[in-house]
Protein backbone atom coordinates (compact mmCIF):
# COMPACT_ATOMS: atom_id res chain seq x y z
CA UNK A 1 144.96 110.68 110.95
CA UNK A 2 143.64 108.25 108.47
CA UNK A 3 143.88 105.71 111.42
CA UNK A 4 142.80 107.09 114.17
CA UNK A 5 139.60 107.69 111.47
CA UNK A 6 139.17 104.33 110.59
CA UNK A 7 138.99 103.19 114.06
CA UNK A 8 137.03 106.22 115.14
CA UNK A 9 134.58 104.77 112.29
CA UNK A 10 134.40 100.80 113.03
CA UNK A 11 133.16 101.76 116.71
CA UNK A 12 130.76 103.99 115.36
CA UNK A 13 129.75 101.57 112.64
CA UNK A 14 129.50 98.55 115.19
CA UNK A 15 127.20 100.76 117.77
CA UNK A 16 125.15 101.89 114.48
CA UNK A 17 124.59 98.00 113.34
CA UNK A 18 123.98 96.75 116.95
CA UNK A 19 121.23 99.56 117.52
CA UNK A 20 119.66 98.69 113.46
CA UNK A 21 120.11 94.99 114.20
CA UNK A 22 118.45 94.69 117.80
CA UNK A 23 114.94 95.07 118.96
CA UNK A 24 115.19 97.76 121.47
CA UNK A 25 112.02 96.73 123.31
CA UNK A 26 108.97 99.06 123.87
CA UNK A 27 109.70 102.62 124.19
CA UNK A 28 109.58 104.24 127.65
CA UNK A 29 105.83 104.22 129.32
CA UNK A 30 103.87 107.18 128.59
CA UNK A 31 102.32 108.53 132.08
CA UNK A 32 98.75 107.95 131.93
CA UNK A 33 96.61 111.81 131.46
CA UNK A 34 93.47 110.54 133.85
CA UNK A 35 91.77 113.83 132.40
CA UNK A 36 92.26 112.44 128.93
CA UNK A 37 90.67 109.54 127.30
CA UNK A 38 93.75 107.02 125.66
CA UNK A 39 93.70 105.48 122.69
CA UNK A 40 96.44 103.12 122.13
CA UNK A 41 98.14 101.86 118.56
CA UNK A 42 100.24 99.14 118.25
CA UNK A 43 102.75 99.29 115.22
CA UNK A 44 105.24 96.72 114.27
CA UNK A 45 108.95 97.91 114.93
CA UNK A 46 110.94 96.88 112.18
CA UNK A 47 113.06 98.66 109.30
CA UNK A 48 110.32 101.57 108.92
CA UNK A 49 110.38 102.49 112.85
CA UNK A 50 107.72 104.70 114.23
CA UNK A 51 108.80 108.32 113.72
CA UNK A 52 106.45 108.86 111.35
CA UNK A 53 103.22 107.33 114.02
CA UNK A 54 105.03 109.64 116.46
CA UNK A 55 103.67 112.72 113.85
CA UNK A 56 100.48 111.34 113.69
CA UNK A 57 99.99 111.33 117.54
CA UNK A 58 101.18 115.34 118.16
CA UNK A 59 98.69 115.92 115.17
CA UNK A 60 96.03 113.98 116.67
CA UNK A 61 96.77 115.66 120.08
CA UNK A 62 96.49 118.92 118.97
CA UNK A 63 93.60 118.64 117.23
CA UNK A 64 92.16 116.42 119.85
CA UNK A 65 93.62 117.81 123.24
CA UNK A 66 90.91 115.49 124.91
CA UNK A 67 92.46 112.60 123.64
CA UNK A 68 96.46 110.88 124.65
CA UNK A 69 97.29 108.72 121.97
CA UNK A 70 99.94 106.03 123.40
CA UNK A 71 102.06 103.92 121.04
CA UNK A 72 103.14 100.44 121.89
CA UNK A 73 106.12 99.62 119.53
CA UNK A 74 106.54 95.52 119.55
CA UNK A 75 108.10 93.44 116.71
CA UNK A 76 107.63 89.71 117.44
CA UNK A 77 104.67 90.55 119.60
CA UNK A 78 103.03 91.68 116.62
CA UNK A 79 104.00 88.80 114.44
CA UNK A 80 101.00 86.32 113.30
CA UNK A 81 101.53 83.72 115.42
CA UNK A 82 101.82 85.54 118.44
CA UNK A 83 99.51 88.42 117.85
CA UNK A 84 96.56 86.03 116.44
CA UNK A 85 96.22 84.45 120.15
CA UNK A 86 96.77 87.80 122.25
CA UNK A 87 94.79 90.12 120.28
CA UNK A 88 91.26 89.26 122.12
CA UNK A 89 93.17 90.22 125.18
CA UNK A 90 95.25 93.30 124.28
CA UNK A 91 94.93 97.00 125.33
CA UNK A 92 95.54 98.39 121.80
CA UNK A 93 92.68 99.92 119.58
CA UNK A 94 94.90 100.33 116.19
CA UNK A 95 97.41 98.61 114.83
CA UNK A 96 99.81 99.54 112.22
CA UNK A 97 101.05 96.15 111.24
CA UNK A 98 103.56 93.84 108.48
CA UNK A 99 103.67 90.51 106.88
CA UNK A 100 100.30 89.65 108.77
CA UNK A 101 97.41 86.85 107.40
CA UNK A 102 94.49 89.57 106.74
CA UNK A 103 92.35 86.41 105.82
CA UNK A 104 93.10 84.35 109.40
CA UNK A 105 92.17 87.62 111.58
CA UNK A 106 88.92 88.07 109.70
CA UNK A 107 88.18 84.47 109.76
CA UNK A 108 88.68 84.44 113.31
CA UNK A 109 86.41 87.51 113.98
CA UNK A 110 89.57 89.35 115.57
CA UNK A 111 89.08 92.51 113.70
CA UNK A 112 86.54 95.10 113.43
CA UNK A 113 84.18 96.01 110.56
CA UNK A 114 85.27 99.41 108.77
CA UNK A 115 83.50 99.60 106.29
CA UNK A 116 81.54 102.36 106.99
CA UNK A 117 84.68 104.20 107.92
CA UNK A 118 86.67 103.71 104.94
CA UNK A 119 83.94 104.16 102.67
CA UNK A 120 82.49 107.57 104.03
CA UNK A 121 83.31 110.67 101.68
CA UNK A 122 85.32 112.69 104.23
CA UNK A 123 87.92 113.86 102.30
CA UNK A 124 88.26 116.53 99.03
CA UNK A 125 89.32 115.97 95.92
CA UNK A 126 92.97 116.07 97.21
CA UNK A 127 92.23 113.86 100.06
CA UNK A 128 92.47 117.22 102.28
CA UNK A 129 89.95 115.47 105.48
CA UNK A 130 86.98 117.81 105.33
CA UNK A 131 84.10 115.85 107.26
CA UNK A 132 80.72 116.22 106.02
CA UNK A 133 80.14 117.54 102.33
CA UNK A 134 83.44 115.58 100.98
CA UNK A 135 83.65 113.61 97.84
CA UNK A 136 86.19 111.03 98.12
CA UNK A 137 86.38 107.77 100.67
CA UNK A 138 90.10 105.98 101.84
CA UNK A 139 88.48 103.21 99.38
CA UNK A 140 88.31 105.74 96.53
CA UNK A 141 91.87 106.72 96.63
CA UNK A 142 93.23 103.09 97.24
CA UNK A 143 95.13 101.34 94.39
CA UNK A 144 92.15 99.26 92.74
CA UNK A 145 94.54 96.26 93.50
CA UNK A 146 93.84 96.40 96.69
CA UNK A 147 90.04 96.90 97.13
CA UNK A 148 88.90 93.29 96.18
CA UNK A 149 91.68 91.63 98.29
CA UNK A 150 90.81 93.52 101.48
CA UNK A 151 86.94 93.41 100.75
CA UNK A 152 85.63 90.82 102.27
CA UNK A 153 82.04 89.83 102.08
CA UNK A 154 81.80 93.46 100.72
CA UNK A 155 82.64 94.45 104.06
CA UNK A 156 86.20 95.87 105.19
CA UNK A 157 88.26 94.62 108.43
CA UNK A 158 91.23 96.37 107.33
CA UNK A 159 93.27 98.46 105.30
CA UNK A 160 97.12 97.92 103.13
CA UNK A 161 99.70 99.48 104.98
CA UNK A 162 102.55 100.02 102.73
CA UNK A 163 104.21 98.92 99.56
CA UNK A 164 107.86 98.95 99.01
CA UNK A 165 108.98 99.04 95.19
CA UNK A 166 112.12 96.28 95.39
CA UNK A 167 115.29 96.16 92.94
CA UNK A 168 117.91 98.32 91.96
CA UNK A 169 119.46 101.26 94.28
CA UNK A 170 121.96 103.03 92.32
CA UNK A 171 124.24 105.45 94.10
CA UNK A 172 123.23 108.76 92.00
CA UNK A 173 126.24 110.41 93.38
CA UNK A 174 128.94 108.41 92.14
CA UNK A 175 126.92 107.54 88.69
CA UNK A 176 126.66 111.95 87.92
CA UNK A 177 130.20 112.37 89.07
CA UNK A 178 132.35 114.38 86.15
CA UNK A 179 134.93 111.14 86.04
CA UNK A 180 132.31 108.66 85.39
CA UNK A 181 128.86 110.40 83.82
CA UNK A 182 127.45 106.65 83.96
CA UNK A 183 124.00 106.48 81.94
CA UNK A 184 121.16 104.63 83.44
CA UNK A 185 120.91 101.59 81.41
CA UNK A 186 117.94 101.07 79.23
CA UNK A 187 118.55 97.76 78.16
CA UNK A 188 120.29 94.58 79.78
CA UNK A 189 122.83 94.25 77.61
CA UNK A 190 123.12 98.03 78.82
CA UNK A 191 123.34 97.28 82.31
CA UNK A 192 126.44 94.49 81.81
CA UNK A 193 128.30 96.43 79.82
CA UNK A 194 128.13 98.89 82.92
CA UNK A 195 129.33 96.71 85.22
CA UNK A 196 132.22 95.74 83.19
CA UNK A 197 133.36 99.91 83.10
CA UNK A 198 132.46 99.76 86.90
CA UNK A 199 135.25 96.89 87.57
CA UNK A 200 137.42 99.13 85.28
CA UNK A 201 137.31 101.96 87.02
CA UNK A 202 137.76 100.10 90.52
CA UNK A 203 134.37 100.41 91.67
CA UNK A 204 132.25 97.02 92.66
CA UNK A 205 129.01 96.85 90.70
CA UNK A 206 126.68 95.08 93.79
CA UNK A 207 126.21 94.60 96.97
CA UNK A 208 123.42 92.65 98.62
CA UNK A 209 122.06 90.20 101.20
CA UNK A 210 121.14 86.44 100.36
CA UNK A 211 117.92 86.23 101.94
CA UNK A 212 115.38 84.32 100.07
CA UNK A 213 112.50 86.91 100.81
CA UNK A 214 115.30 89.64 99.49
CA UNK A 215 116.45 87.89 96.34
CA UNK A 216 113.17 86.83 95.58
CA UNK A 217 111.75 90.18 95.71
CA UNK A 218 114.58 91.30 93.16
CA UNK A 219 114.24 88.34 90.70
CA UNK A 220 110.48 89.12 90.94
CA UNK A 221 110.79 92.48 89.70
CA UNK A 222 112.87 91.14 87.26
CA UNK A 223 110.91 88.95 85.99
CA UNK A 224 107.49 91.42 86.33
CA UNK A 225 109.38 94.06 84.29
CA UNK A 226 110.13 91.40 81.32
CA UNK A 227 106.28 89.78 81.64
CA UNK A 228 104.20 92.91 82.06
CA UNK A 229 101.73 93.19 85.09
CA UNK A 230 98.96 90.90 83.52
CA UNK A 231 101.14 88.28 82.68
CA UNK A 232 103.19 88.32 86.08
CA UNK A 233 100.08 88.94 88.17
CA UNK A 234 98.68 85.44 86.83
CA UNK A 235 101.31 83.60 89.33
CA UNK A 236 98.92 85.20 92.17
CA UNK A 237 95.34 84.25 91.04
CA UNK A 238 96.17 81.17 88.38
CA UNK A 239 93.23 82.76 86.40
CA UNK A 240 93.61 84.15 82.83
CA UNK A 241 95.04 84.44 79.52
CA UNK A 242 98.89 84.70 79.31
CA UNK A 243 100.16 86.40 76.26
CA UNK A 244 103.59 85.13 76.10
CA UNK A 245 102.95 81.35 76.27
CA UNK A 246 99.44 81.87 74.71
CA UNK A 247 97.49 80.21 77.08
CA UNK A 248 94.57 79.94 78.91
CA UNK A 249 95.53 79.64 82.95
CA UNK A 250 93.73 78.22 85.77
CA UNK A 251 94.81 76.46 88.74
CA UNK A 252 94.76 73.18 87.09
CA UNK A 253 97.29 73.46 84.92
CA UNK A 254 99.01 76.81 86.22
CA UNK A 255 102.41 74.87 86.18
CA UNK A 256 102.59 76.58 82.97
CA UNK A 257 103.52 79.46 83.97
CA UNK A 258 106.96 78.16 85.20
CA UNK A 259 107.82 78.25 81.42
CA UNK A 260 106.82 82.74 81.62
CA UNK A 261 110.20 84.13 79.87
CA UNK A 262 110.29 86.18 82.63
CA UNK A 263 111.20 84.44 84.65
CA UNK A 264 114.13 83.12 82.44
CA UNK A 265 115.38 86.75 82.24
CA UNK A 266 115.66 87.19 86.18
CA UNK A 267 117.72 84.20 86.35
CA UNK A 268 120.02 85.28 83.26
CA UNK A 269 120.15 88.35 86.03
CA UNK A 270 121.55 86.10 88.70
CA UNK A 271 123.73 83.89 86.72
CA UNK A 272 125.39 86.84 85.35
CA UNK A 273 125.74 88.88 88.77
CA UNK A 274 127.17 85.29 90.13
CA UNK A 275 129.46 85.01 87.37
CA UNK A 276 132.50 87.19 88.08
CA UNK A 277 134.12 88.05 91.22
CA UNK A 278 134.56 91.54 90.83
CA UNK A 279 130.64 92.38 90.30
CA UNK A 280 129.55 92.10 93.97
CA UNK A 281 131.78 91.93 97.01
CA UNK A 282 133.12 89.00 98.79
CA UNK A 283 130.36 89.08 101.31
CA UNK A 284 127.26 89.10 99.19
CA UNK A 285 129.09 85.92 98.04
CA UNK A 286 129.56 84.41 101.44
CA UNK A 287 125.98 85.23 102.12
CA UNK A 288 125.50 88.45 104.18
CA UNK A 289 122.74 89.39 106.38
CA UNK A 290 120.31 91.99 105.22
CA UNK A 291 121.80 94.59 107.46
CA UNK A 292 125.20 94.07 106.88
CA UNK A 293 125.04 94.08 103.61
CA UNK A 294 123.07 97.43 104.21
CA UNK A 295 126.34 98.67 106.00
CA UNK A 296 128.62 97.28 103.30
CA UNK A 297 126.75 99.81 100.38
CA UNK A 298 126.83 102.41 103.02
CA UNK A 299 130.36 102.13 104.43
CA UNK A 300 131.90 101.84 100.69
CA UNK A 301 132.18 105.27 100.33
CA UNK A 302 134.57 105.15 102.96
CA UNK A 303 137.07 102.75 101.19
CA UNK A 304 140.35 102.20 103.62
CA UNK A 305 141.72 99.52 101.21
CA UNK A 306 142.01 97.68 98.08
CA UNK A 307 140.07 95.30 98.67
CA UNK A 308 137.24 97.47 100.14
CA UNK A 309 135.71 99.36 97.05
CA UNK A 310 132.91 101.95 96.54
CA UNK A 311 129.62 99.93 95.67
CA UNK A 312 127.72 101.20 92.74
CA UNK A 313 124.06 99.33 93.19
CA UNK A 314 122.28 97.51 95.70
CA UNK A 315 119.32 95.24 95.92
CA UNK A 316 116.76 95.70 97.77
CA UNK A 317 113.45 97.06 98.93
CA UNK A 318 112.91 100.99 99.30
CA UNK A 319 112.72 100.69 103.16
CA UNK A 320 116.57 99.70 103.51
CA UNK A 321 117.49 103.34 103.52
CA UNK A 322 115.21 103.65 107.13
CA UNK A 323 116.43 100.06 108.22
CA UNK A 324 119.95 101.77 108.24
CA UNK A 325 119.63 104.96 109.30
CA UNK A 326 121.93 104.45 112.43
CA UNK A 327 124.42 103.87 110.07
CA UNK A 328 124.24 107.11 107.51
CA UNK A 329 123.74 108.85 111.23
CA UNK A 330 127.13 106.83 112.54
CA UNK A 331 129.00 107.66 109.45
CA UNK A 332 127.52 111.25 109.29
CA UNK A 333 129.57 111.99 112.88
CA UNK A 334 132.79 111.68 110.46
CA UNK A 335 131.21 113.52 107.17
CA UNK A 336 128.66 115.44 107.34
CA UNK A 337 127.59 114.93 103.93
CA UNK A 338 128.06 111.09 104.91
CA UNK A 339 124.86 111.66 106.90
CA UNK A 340 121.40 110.48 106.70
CA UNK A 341 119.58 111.95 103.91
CA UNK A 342 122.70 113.57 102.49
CA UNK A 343 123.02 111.03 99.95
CA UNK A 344 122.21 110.93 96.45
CA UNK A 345 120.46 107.00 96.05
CA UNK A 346 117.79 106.39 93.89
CA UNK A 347 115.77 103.57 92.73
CA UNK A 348 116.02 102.52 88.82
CA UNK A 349 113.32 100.83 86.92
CA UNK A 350 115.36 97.31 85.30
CA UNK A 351 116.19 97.49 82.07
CA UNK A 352 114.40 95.31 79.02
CA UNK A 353 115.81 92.62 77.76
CA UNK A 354 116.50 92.95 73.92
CA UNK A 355 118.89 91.12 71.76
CA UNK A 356 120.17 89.68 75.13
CA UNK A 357 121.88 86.29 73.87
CA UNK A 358 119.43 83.47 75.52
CA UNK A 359 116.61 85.48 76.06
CA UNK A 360 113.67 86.33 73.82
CA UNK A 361 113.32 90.03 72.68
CA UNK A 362 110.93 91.84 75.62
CA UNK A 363 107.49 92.20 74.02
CA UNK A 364 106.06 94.13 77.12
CA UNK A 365 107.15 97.70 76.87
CA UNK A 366 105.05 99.25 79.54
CA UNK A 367 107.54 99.68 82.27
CA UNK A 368 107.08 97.31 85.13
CA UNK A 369 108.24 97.82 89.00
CA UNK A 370 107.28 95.24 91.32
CA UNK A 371 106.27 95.87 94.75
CA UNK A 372 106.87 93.99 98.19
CA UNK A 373 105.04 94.14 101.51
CA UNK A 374 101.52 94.22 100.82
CA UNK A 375 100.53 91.42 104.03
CA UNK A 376 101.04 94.84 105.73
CA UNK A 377 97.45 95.93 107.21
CA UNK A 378 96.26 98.65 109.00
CA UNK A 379 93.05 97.72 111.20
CA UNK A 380 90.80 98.11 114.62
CA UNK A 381 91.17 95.57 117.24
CA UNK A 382 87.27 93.92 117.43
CA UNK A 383 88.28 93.84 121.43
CA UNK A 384 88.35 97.84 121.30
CA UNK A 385 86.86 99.81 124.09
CA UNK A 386 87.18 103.00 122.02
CA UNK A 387 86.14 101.57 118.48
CA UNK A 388 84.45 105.05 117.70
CA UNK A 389 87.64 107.11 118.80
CA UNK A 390 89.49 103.91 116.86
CA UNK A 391 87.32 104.76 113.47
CA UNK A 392 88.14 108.65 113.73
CA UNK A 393 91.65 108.00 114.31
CA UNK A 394 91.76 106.04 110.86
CA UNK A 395 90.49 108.11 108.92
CA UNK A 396 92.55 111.08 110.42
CA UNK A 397 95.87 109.04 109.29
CA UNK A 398 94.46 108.80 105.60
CA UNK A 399 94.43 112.08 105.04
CA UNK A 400 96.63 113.75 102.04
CA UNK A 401 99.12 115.37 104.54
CA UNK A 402 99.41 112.38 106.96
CA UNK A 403 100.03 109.56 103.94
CA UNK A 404 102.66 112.26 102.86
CA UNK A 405 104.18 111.96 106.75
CA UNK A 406 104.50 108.36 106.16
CA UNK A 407 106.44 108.92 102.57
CA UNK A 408 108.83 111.40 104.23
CA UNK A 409 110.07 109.44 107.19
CA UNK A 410 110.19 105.79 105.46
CA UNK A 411 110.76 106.37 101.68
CA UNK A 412 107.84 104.15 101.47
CA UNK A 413 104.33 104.77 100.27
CA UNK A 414 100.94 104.32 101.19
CA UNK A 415 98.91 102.77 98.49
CA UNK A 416 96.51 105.17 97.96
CA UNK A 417 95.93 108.21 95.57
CA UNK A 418 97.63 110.96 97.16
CA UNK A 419 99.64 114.61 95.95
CA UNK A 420 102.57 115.90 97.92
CA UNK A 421 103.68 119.21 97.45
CA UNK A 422 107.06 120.78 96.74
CA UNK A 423 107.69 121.45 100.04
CA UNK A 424 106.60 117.92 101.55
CA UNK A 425 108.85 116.23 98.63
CA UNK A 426 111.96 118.38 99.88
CA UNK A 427 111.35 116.93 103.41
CA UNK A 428 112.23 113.74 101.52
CA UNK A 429 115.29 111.63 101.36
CA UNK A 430 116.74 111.79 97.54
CA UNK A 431 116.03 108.57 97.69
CA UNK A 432 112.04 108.75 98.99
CA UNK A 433 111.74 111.34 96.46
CA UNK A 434 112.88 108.90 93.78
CA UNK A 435 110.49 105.91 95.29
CA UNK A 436 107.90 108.63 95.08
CA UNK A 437 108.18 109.49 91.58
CA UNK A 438 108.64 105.77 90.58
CA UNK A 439 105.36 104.89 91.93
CA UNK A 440 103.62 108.14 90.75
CA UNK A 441 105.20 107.94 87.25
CA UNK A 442 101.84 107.61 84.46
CA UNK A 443 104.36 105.16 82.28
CA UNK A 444 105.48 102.96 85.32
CA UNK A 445 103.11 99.84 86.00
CA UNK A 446 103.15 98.85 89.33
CA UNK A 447 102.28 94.96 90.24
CA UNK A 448 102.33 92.95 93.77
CA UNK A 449 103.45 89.79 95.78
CA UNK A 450 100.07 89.74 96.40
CA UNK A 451 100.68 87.74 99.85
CA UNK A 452 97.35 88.28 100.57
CA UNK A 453 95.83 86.36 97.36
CA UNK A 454 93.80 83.14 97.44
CA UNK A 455 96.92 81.13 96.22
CA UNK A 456 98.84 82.01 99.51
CA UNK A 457 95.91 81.88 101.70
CA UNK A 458 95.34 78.19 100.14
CA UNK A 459 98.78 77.17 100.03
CA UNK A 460 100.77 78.68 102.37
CA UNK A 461 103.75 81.26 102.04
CA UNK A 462 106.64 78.72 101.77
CA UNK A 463 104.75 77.13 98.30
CA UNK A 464 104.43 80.82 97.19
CA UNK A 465 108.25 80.98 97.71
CA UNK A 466 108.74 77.88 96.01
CA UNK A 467 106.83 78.71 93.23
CA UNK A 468 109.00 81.57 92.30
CA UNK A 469 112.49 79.95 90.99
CA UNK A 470 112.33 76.93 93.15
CA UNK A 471 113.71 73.54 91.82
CA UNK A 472 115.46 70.29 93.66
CA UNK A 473 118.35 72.38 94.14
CA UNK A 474 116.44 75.03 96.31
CA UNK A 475 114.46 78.35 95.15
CA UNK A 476 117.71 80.95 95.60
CA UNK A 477 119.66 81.42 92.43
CA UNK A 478 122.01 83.71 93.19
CA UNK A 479 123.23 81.45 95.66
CA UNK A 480 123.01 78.09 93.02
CA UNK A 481 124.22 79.88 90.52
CA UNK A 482 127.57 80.65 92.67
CA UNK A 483 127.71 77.40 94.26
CA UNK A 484 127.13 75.75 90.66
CA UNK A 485 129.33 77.46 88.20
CA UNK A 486 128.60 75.48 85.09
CA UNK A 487 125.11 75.43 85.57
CA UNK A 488 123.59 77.22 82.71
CA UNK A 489 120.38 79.44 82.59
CA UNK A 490 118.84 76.73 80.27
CA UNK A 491 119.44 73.99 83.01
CA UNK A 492 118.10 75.71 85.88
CA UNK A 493 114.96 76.43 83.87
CA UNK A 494 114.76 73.24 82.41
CA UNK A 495 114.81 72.23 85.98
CA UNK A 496 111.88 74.39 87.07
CA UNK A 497 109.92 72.92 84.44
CA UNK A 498 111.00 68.91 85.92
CA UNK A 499 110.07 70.22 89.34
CA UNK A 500 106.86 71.26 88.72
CA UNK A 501 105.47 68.97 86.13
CA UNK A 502 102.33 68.27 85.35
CA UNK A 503 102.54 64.95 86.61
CA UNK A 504 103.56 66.28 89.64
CA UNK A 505 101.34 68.95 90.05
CA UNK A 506 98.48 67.73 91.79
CA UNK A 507 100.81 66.93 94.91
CA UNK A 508 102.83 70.26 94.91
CA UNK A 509 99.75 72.38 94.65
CA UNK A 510 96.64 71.03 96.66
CA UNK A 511 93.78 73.87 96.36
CA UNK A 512 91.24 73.91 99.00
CA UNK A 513 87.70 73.84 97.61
């Protein structure tokens, strides 16, 4: 029986990946309603889908039964450099888009001004869309992060789409079973010590994918949590006072900030993953894609040999749990409580670093999460034949109810103000409900890869990358650390600092202006 399971399970596993790994190309035409006007949204297919747009066109519908709202689901359509030169052209009103250049569209007067959309009081108090007589804007309940980056000229072209809090998953279930009652660590030292009871009791502490824009994510968090949000946040602007090193920063001599402890800590973090066999599994060493890796943590629960044990933790951003959901709905066809949603994961907040050998005692004590995906933008095509329809639309998908729709079906969150009730939370994942709280929690700080600030626009994403953990040996140190077993957290970040020297800055950072 156990067998005829496992095979039963690799064909359902390899349909899952194939269906979570492949584009499957625009859904099936709508008909065209001739006695309804269309308005038609574009939205970038990747790991979040477009379930959750599918909500927000029935609600539209209904409340609107003059108006058919068609989606058009593209993914490398919808990608800068093909979108930027097709936009003028296009048939879509809205889009609902990720990982774009905000600054290039508005430059090229692509876009449409929305100002007066997203700054007319249309909503209540709760963001409950009233109309006329309301008291809050979509501007008033976005993060104040946001509001200067996507302000342009004090006007508005568009709008963050999501932010995804990146780092540790922790499988809840297996850390509150009765055999192991494992304790969320609270400090590093903590968190090895847990991974050492892990390989004891025959479990694998991590699995993961060695992507750059993955691992980077990760280490950043790492490295936010230990620095604090002002001191981390200088890396994005190269404009202020960092308390650590004590210094004034500004783009001439923002090489500094390769010495932040910080980011010393996330690499003690990677060395000391790297370090054993037995705390990831043998493909996050060979260097896994993003969704198989995704399957790995899944599948573990589902161990058929010695060799394949549960995983414990994963890293990643909170929209893996979407990404994969053909495979939680593949494995759920075997277990029902395999299934998606059934599962306990939740996100946990890393640990500080104190009286970690190497490492200087963690002054910033104001938790820290760091947050990935905010190129994502929401705005009006400026080629619109329905821009007023276009506006309306907007500001319907901003309301308290609708942002909660996007929570529920992507265990990612809008970045605005917004309440969801009891019941909307229970329509959660256990994980979304954890990203939720995380990002709602009054003692959690939450900070950016601002890929929208002046240093990227200047520079370019690969020097953003680069500027991260990069040295001559490359910017991924999980993977150097591996390859390059006696290479000690001191040497790598001596490194950084050889790499970007101040002699040597002028030609690895070039400002415009």
């Amino acid at each position: 029986m156990k067998k005829i399971l496992t095979i039963l399970l690799a064909a359902l596993l390899a349909a899952g990946c194939f269906a979570g790994c492949t584009y499957r190309g625009p859904k099936p035409p709508e008909e065209i309603d001739k006695d309804r006007t269309q308005l038609y949204v574009g939205v970038f297919e990747g790991a979040l889908g477009y379930e959750w747009l599918t909500e927000y066109k029935k609600a539209y519908e209904t409340e609107n039964p003059q108006v058919q709202v068609i989606i058009d689901n593209k993914k490398d359509d919808y990608q800068d450099g093909s979108l930027i030169g097709k936009i003028a052209n296009s048939r879509q009103d809205v889009y609902f888009l990720s990982g774009n250049n905000y600054s290039t569209f508005v430059d090229l007067g692509l876009l449409e001004d929305i100002t007066t959309t997203v700054t007319e009081k249309v909503y209540d108090d709760e963001m409950n869309l009233v109309g006329e007589g309301g008291t809050q804007s979509i501007v008033d309940a976005m993060y104040d992060d946001f509001e200067d980056l996507y302000c342009v000229d004090e006007k508005y072209y568009g709008l963050p789409n999501f932010i995804s809090p990146a780092g540790i998953v922790y499988d809840a279930d297996l850390f509150e079973d009765p055999n192991n009652n494992y304790q969320i660590p609270t400090t590093y030292n903590e968190l090895i010590a847990l991974m050492d009871r892990m390989v004891i009791d025959q479990y694998t502490p991590f699995a993961f994918s060695n992507l750059d824009y993955i691992t980077l994510s990760v280490l950043s968090n790492v490295w936010a949590s230990y620095e604090g949000k002002a001191n981390y946040e200088l890396n994005n602007s190269f404009s202020g006072y960092d308390t650590g090193l004590k210094q004034g920063i500004n783009k001439d001599n923002a090489y500094l900030l390769q010495q932040q402890e910080g980011r010393k800590a996330a690499l003690k973090f990677a060395k000391d993953v790297m370090s054993k066999n037995s705390y990831t599994t043998s493909k996050t060493r060979s260097g896994q894609t993003h969704r198989n890796a995704q399957d790995e943590f899944i599948r573990s629960i589902y161990s058929t040999s010695a060799e394949s044990k549960r995983v414990a933790m994963f890293l990643e951003s909170s929209y893996w749990e979407t990404e994969a959901k053909s495979t939680f709905q593949a494995l759920g066809r075997i277990e029902d409580e395999w299934g998606f949603g059934k599962r306990n994961f939740k996100f946990m907040p890393f640990p500080k670093f104190v009286g970690t050998e190497g490492i200087k005692d963690q002054v910033n004590q104001k938790q820290t999460v760091f947050c990935s995906n905010t190129a994502s933008m929401v705005c009006i095509n400026k080629a619109s034949d329905q821009k007023e329809l276009a506006k309306d639309f907007l500001q319907f998908v901003h309301s308290r109810k609708n942002l909660a729709i996007y929570t529920q079906y992507t265990s990612c969150v809008r970045p605005f103000d917004f309440e969801m009730t009891a019941d909307e939370l229970a329509a959660c994942t256990p994980f979304g409900r954890s990203i939720y709280e995380v990002v709602n929690d009054p003692d959690i700080e939450l900070t950016y890869d601002l890929s929208i600030s002046p240093i990227k626009q200047k520079n370019g994403e690969e020097f953003v990358n680069n500027f991260k953990f990069g040295t001559d040996l490359g910017r991924s140190p999980f993977t150097i650390f591996y390859n390059n077993q006696d290479l000690s957290v001191a040497d790598y970040f001596a490194k950084m600092q050889e790499y970007w020297s101040a002699e040597d800055w002028a030609s690895l950072y070039a400002p415009q202006g």
